[in-house]
Protein backbone atom coordinates (compact mmCIF):
# COMPACT_ATOMS: atom_id res chain seq x y z
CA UNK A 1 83.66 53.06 103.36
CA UNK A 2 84.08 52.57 107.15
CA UNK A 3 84.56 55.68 109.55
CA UNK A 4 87.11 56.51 112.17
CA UNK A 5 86.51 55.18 115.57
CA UNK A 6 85.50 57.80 118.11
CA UNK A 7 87.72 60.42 118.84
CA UNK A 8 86.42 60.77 122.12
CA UNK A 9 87.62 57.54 123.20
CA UNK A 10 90.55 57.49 126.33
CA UNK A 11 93.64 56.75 123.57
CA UNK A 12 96.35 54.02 123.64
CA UNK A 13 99.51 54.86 124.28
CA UNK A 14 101.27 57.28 121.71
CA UNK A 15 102.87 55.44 118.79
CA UNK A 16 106.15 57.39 119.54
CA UNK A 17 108.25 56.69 122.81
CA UNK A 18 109.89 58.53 125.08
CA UNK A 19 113.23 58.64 123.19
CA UNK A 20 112.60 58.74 120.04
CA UNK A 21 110.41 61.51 121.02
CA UNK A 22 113.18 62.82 122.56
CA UNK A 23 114.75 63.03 119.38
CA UNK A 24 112.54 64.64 117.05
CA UNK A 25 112.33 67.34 120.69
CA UNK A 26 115.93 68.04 120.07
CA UNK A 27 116.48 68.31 115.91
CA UNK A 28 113.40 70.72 116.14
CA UNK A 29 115.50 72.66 118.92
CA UNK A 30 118.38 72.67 117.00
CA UNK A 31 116.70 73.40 113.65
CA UNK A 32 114.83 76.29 114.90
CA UNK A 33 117.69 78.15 116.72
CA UNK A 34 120.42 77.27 114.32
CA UNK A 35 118.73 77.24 110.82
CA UNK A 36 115.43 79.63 111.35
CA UNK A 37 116.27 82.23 113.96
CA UNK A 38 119.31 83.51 111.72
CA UNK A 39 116.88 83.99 108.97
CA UNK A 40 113.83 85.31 110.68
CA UNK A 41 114.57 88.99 109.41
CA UNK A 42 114.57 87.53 105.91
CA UNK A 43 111.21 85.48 106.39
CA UNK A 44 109.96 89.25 107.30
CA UNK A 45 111.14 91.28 105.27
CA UNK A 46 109.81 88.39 102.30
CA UNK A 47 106.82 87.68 103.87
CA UNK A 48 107.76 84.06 102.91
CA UNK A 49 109.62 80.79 104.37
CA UNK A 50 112.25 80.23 102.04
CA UNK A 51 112.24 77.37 99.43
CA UNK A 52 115.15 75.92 101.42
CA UNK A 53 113.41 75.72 105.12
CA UNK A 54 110.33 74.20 103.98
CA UNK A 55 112.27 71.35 102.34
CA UNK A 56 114.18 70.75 105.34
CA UNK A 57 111.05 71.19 107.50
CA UNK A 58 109.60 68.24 105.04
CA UNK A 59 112.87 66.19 105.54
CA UNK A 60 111.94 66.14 109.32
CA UNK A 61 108.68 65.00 109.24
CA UNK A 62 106.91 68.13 110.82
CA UNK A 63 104.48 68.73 108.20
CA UNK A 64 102.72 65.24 109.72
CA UNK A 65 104.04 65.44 112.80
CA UNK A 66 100.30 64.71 114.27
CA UNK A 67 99.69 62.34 111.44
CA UNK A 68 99.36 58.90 112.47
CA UNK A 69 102.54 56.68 111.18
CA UNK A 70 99.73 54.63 109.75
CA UNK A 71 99.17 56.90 106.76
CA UNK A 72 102.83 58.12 107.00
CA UNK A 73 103.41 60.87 110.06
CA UNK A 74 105.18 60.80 112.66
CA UNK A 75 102.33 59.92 114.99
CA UNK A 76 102.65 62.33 118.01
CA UNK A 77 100.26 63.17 120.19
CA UNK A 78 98.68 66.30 122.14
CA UNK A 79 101.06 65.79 125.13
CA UNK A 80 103.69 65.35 123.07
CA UNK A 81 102.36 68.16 120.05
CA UNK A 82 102.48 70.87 123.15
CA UNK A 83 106.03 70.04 123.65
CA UNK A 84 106.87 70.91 120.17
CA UNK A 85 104.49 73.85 119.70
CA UNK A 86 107.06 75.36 122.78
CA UNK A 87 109.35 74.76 120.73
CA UNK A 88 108.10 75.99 117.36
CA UNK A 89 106.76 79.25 119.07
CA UNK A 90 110.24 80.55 120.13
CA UNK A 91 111.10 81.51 116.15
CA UNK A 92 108.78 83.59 114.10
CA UNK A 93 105.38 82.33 113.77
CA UNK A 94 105.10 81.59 110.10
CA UNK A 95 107.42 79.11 110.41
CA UNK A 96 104.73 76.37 112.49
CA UNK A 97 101.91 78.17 110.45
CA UNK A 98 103.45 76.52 107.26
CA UNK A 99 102.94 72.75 108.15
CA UNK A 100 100.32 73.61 111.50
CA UNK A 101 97.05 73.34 109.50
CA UNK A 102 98.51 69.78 107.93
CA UNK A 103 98.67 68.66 111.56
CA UNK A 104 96.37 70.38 113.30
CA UNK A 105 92.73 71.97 112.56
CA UNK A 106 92.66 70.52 109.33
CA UNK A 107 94.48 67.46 109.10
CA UNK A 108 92.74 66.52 112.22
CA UNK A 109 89.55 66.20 110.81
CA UNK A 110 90.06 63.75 108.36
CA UNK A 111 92.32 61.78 110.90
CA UNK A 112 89.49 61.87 113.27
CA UNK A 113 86.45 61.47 111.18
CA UNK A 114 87.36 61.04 107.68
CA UNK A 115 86.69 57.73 105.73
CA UNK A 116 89.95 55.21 105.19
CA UNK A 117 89.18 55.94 101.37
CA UNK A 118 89.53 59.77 102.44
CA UNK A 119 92.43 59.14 104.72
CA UNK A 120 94.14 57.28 102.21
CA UNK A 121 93.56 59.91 99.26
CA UNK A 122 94.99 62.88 101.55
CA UNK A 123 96.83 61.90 104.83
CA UNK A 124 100.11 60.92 103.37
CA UNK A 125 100.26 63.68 100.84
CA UNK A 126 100.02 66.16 103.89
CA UNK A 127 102.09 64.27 106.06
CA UNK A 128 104.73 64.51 103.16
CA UNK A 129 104.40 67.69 102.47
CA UNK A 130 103.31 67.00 98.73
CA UNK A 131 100.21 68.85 99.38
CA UNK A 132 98.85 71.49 102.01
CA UNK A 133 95.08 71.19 103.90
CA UNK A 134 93.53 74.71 104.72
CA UNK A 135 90.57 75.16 107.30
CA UNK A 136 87.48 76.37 105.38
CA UNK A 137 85.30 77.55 108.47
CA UNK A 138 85.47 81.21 108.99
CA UNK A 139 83.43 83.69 107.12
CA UNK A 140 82.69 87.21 107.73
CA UNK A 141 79.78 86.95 109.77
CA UNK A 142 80.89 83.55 111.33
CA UNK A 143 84.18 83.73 113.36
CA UNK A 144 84.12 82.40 116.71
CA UNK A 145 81.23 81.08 116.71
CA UNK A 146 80.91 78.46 113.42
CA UNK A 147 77.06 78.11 114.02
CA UNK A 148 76.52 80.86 112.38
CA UNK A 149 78.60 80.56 108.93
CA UNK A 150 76.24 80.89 105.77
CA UNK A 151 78.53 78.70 103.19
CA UNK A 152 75.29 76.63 101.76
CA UNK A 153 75.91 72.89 100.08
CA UNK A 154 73.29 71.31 97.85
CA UNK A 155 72.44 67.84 96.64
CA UNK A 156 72.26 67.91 93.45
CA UNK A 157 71.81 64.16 92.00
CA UNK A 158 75.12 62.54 93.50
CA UNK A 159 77.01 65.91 94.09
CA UNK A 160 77.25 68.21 96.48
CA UNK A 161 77.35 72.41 94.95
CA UNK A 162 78.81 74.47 97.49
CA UNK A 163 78.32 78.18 97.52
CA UNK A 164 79.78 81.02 99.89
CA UNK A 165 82.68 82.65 101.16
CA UNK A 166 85.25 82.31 103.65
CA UNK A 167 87.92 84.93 105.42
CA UNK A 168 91.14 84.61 106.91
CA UNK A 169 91.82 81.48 105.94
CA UNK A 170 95.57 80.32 106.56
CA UNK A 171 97.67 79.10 103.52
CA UNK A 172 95.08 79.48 101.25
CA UNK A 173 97.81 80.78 99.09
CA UNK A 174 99.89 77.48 98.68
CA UNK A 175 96.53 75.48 99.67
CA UNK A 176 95.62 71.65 97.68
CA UNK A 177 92.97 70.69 99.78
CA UNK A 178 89.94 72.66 101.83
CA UNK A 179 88.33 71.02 104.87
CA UNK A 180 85.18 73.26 103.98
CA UNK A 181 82.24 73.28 106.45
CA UNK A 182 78.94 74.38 104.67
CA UNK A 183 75.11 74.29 105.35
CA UNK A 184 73.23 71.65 104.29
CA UNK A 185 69.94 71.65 106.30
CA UNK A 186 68.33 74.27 108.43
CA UNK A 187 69.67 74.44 111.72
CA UNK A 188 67.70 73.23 115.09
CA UNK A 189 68.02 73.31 118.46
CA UNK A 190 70.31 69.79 118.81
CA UNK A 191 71.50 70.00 114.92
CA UNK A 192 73.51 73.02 113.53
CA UNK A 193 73.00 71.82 109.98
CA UNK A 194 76.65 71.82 109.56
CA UNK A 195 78.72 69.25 107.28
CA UNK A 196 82.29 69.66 105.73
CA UNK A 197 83.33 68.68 102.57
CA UNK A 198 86.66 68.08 100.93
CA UNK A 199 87.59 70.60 98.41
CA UNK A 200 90.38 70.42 95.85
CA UNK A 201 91.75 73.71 95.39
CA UNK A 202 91.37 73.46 91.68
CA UNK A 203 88.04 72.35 91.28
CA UNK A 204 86.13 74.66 89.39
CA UNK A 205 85.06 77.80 91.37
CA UNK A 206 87.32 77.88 93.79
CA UNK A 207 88.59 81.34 93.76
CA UNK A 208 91.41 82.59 96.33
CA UNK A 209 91.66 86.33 96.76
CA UNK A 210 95.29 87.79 97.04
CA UNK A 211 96.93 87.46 100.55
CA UNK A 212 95.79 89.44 103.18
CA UNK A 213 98.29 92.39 104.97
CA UNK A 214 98.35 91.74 108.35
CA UNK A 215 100.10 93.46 111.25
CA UNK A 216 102.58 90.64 111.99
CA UNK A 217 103.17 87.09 111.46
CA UNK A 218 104.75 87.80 108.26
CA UNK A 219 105.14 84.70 105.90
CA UNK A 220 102.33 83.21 107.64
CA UNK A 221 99.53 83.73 104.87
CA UNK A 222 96.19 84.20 104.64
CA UNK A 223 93.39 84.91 102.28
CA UNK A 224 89.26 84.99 101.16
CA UNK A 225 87.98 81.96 99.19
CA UNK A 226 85.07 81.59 97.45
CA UNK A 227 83.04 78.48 96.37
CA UNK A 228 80.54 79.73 93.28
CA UNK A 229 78.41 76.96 92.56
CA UNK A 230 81.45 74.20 93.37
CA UNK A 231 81.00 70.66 92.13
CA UNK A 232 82.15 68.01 94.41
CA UNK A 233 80.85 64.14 94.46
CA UNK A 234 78.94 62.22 97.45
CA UNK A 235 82.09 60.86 98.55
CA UNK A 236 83.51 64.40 99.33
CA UNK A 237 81.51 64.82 102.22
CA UNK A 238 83.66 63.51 105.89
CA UNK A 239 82.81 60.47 107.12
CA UNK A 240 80.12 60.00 104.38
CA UNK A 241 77.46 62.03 107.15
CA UNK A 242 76.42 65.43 107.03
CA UNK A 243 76.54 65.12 111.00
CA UNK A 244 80.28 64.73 111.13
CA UNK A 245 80.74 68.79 110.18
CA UNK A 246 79.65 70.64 113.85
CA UNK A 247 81.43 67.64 115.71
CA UNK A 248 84.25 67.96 113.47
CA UNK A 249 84.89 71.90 114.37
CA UNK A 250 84.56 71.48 117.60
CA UNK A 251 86.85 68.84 117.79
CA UNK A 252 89.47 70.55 116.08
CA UNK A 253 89.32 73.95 117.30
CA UNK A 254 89.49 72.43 121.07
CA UNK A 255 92.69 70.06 120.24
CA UNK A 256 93.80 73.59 118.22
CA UNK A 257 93.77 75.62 121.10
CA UNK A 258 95.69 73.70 123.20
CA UNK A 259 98.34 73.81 120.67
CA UNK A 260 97.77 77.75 120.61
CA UNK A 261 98.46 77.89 123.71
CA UNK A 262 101.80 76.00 123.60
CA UNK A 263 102.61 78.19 120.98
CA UNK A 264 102.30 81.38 123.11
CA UNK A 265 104.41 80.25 125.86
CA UNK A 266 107.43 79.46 123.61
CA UNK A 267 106.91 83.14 122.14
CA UNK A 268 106.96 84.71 125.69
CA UNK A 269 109.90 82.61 126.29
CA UNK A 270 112.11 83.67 123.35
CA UNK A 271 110.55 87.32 124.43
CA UNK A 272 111.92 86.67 127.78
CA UNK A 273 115.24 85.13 126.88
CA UNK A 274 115.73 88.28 124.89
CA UNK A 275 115.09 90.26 127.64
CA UNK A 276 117.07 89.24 130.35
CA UNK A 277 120.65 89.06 127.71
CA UNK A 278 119.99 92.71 127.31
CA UNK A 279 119.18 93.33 130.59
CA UNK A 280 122.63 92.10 131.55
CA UNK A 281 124.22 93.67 128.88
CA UNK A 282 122.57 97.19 128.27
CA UNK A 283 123.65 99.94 130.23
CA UNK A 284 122.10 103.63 131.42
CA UNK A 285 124.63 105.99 133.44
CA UNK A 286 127.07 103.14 133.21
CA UNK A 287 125.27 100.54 135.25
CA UNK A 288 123.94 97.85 133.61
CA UNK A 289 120.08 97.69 133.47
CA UNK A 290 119.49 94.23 135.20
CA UNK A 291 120.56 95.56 138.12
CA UNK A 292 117.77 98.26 138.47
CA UNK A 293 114.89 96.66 140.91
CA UNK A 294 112.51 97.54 138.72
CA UNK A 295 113.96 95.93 135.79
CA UNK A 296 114.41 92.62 137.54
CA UNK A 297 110.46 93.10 138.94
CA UNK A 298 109.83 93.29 135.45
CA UNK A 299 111.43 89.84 134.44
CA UNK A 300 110.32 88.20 137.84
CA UNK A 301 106.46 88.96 136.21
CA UNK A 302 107.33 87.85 132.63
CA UNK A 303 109.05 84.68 134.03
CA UNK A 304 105.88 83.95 136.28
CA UNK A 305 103.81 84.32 133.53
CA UNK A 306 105.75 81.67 131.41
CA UNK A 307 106.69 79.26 133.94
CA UNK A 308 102.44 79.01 135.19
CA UNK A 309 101.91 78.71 131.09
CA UNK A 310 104.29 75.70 130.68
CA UNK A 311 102.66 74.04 133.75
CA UNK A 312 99.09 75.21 132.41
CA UNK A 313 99.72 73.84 128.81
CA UNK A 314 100.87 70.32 129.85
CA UNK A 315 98.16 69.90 132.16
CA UNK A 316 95.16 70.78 129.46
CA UNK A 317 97.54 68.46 127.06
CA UNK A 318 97.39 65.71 129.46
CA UNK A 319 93.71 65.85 129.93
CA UNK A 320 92.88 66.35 126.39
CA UNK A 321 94.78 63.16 125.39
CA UNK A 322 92.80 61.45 128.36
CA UNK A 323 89.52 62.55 127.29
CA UNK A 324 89.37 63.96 131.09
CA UNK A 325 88.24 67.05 130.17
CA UNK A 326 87.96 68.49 125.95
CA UNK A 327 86.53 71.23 126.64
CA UNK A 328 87.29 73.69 129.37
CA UNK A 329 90.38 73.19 130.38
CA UNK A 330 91.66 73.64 126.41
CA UNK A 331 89.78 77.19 126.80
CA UNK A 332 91.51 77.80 129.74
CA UNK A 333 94.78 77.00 128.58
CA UNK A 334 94.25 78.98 125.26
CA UNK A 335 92.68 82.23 127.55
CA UNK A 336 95.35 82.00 129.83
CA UNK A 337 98.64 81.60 127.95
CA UNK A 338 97.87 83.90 124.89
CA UNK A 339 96.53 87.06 127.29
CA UNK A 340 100.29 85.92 129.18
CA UNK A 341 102.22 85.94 125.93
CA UNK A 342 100.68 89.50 124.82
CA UNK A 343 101.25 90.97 129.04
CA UNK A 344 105.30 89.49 128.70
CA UNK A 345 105.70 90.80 124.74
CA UNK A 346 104.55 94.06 126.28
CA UNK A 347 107.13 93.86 129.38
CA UNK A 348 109.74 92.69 126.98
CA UNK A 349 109.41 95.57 125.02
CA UNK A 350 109.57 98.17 127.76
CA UNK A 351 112.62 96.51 129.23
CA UNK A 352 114.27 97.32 125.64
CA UNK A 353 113.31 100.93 125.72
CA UNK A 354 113.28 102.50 122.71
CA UNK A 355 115.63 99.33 120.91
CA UNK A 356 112.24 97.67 121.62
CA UNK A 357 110.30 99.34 119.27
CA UNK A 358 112.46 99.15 116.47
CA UNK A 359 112.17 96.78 112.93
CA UNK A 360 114.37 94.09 112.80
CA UNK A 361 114.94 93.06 116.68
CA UNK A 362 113.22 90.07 118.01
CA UNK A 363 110.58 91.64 120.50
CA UNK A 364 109.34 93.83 118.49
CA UNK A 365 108.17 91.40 115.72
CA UNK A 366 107.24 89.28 118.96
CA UNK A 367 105.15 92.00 120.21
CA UNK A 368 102.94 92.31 117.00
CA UNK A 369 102.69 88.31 116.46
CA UNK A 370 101.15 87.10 119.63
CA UNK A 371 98.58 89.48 119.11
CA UNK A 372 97.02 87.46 116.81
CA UNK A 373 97.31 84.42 119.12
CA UNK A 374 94.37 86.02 121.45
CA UNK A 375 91.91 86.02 118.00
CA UNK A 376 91.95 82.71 116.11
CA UNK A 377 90.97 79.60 117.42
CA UNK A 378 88.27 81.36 119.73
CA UNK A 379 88.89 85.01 121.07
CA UNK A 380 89.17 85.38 124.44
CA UNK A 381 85.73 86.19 124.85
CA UNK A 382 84.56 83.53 123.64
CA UNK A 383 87.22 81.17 125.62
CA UNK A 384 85.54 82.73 129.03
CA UNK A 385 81.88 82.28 127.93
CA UNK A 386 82.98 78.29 127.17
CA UNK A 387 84.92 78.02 130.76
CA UNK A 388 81.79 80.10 133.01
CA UNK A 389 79.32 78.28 130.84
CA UNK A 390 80.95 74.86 131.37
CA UNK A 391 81.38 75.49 135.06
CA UNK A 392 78.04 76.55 135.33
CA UNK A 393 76.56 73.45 133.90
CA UNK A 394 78.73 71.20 135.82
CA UNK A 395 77.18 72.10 138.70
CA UNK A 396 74.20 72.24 137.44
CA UNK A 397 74.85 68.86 136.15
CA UNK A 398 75.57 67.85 140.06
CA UNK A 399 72.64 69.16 141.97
């Protein structure tokens, strides 16, 4: 078995061009504001994507959209991801969350570190769509911060027996295949013990608890898992080291929140657009709202806010693909565009009045989504301890 080369590397140029990137930028326009947007009181109400959608979302590709076209996707990259995360984020969230762990924090692990016999076992069933990847990594007393999950992995003979539990984990539900991280060794001050393994979702003692109520993000779904005493064989473990597992999260929570953060701004944009067509159209005493100054001071912020997020998201895109900088400028990217996404749902909300709080119309179920956006993949807590830290020891690192 040979490994991946190192993800870390500066990249070659994307295996999709400008044009044909163009597009799959344009049917995923089109396909979200003609097909999904219609619907998205329906995906509520069900707390499900439709049979019908997630076909057609296979028939585009999206489900590897970050896959390499080597082992079937469609080969984008981050720069390139962002743009359709923007686009993805302006229709209800479930939609994205569907096919996002295939491309994203799970699928990227085994296209970053997995083995080619791993690869080729998994990577083109997710980039199909035949089979869904969850992310295995946090547990109730390890959220943020993966060093301290408790998820234990054994030797035993040529197997590994994995034992623990695991919270919030997205598609769970509909999931084939877990990217579970586990502890195999005792942790030290330059190893966190921490390896991942891939986990069938029917190997025995697997159990997924029933899917979790949330306050929005409806048809996105999440649930518990537990491994009791799971069997898997040697060559379950990523890139055949127990090293890979740390690396491996870190990796793929810093590409994720980039992709977050994309996400956010095409949420405050669709909360936006919403906002200014009823400015213009709702009236009070006969005049129509827009025109009130503080109504249009209102917008002025919310646009602000989106415009410095599209700029912000590009740039932490740019110098993720680069390898310029994989660390804080992701955090910054994720801090700043999901606290702007929740400041311009709340905006968009009090520009509606009282419409605004109501079931069924677009900023409201806008309002309760991003809120989420601010937790996973790092709260914002822990995105300002990783972007003072880093700055610290930068110039640290210079003296």
């Amino acid at each position: 078995m040979t490994t991946s080369s190192d993800p870390t590397a500066v990249p070659a140029a994307s295996e999709v061009g400008d044009d044909d990137f163009a597009d799959i930028l344009a049917a995923t326009r089109d396909f979200v504001r003609t097909k999904v947007i219609p619907r998205e009181n329906e995906i509520m109400e069900a707390d499900a994507i439709p049979g019908d959608l997630r076909e057609q979302v296979a028939g585009m590709g999206l489900f590897g959209y970050a896959i390499p076209q080597e082992w079937g996707g469609l080969g984008l990259d981050l720069t390139q991801d962002v743009e359709l995360a923007m686009e993805l984020g302006y229709t209800c969230l479930a939609l994205r969350s569907l096919f996002g762990t295939n491309n994203g924090i799970a699928g990227q692990v085994l296209v970053n570190y997995g083995t080619d016999t791993q690869k080729a076992a998994w990577l083109g069933r997710l980039a199909s769509g035949e089979a869904v990847a969850s992310f295995a990594l946090t547990e109730p007393g390890a959220g943020s911060n993966p060093a301290g999950l408790r998820t234990k992995a054994v030797r035993d003979g040529d197997d590994w027996v994995i034992t623990g539990g695991k919270r919030f984990i997205t598609n769970a539900p509909m999931a084939d295949l877990f990217i579970t991280f586990a502890r195999t060794r005792e942790a030290s001050r330059k190893d966190p013990g921490i390896a991942v393994f891939l986990v069938p979702a029917d190997a025995h003692g697997v159990e997924v608890g029933p899917k979790d109520r949330k306050m929005g993000q409806e048809g996105a779904w999440t649930a518990d898992v537990t491994f009791d005493g799971v069997r898997v064989p040697a060559d379950a473990l990523v890139g055949g080291s127990e090293e890979v597992g740390y690396r491996a999260a870190m990796m793929s929570l810093a590409r994720g929140r980039v992709h977050i953060a994309g996400l956010a701004v095409g949420s405050a944009r669709r909360a936006l657009d919403e906002s200014i067509a009823y400015a213009a159209d709702a009236t009070q005493g006969g005049t129509p709202i827009g025109d009130f100054q503080l109504v249009q001071a209102m917008l002025a912020d919310m646009q602000t806010g989106v415009s410095s997020g599209e700029a912000l998201v590009r740039d932490a895109a740019r110098k993720y693909h680069t390898g310029q900088d994989r660390r804080i400028a992701p955090s910054v990217a994720k801090l700043h565009c999901t606290e702007m996404a929740g400041r311009v749902a709340d905006l968009a909300v009090q520009v509606h009045g009282g419409t605004g709080y109501m079931r069924e119309v677009p900023v409201e179920r806008i309002y309760r989504e991003v809120r989420l956006l601010r937790l996973y993949e790092g709260t914002s807590e822990i995105q300002r301890l990783i972007i003072g830290g880093g700055l610290i020891r930068q110039a640290r690192a210079r003296s």
